[in-house]
Protein backbone atom coordinates (compact mmCIF):
# COMPACT_ATOMS: atom_id res chain seq x y z
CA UNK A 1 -2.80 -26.95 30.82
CA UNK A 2 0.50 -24.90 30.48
CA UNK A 3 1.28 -26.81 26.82
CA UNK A 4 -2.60 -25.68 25.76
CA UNK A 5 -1.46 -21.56 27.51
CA UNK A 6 1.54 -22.00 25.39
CA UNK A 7 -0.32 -22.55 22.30
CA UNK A 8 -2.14 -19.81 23.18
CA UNK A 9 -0.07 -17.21 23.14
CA UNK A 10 1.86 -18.75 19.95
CA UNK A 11 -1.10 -18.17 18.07
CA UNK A 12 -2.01 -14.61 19.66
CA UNK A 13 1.77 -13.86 18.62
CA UNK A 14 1.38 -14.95 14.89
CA UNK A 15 -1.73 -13.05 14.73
CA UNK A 16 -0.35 -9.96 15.92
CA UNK A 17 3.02 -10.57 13.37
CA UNK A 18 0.59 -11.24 11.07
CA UNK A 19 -1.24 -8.29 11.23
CA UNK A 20 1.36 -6.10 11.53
CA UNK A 21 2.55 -7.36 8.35
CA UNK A 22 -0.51 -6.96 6.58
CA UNK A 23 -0.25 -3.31 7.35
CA UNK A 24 3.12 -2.75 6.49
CA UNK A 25 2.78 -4.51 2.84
CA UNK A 26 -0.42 -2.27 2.40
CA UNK A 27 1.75 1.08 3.61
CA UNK A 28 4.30 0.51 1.34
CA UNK A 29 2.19 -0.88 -1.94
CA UNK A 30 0.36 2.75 -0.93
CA UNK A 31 3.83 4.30 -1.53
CA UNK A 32 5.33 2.29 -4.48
CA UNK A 33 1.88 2.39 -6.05
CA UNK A 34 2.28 6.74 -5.20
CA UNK A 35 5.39 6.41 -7.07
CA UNK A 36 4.15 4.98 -9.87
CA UNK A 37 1.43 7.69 -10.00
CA UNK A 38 3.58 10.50 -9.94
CA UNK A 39 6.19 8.75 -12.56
CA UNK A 40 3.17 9.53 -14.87
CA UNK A 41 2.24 12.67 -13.57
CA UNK A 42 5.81 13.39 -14.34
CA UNK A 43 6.31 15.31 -10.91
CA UNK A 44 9.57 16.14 -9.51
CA UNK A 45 11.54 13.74 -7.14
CA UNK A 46 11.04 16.20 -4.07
CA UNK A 47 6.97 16.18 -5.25
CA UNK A 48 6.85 12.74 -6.28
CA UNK A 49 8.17 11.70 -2.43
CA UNK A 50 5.19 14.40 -1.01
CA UNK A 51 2.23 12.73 -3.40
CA UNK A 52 3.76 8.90 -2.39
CA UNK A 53 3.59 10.10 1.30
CA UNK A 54 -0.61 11.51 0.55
CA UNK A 55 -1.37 7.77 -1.01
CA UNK A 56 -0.26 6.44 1.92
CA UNK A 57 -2.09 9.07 4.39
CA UNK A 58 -5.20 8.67 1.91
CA UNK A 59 -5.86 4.57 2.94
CA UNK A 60 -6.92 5.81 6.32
CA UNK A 61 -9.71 7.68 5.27
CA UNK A 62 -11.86 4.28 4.78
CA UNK A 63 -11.26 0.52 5.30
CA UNK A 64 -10.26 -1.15 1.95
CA UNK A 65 -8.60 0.25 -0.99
CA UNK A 66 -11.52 2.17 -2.53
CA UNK A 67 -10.08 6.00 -0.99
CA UNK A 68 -6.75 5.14 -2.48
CA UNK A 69 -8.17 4.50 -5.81
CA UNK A 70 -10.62 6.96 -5.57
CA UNK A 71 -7.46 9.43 -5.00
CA UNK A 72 -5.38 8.03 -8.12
CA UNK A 73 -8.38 8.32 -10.52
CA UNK A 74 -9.34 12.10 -9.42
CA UNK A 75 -5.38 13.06 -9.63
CA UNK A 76 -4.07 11.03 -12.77
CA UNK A 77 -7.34 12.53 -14.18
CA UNK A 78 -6.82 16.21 -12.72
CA UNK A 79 -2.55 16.17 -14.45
CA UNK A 80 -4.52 14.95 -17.90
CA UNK A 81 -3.42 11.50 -17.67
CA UNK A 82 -5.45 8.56 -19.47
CA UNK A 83 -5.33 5.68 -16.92
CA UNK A 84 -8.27 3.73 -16.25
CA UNK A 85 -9.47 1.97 -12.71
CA UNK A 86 -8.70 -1.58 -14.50
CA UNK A 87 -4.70 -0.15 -14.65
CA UNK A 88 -4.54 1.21 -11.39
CA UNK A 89 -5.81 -2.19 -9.74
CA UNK A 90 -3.58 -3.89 -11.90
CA UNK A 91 -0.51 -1.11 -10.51
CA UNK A 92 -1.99 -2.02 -7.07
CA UNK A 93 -1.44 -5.60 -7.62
CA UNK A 94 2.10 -5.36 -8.84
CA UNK A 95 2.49 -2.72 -6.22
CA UNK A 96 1.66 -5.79 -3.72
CA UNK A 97 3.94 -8.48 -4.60
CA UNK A 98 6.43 -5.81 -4.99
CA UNK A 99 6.10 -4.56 -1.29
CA UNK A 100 5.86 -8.38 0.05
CA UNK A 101 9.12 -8.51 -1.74
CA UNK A 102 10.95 -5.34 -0.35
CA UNK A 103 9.64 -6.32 3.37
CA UNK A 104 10.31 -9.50 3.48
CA UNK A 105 14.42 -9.36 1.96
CA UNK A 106 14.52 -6.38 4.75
CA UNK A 107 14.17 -8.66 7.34
């Protein structure tokens, strides 16, 4: 019984890394993905670091990545900047691998 308790716990421990992981990839895609926003926005470094840090605060307001897109549209749209939802998926995207990248060469 101990081996099968073992187990156990291995995979409760892999699920919790795993999670955790998921998160932090998502957190910083959020910010890279921020970054690339405000690149076209052409904001200043010290405003381009405040609108990252609002992408990132703006995924909590619903599960998924609808109320970050929702947010890029509304403010690439507000700064008069022509980028569609198909380009800020595809940002998203490269946002991801990039993040997966950065995380896992940190550790």
């Amino acid at each position: 019984m101990t081996t099968f308790d073992d187990r156990e716990r291995a995979f409760e421990a892999k699920f919790a890394r795993d999670g955790e992981m998921a998160f932090r990839v998502t957190a910083r895609r959020n910010k890279l993905v921020g970054q690339w926003a405000a690149e076209r926005m052409e904001l200043t470094p010290a405003e381009t670091d405040a609108y990252a840090t609002s992408v990132v605060q703006a995924d909590f307001e619903e599960v998924g990545d609808e109320d970050v897109i929702r947010k890029l549209i509304s403010d690439l749209a507000a700064a008069g900047v022509g980028c569609g939802e198909s380009d800020i998926r595809q940002a998203m995207a490269d946002c991801t691998v990039e993040a997966r990248r950065q995380l896992l060469e940190s550790m």
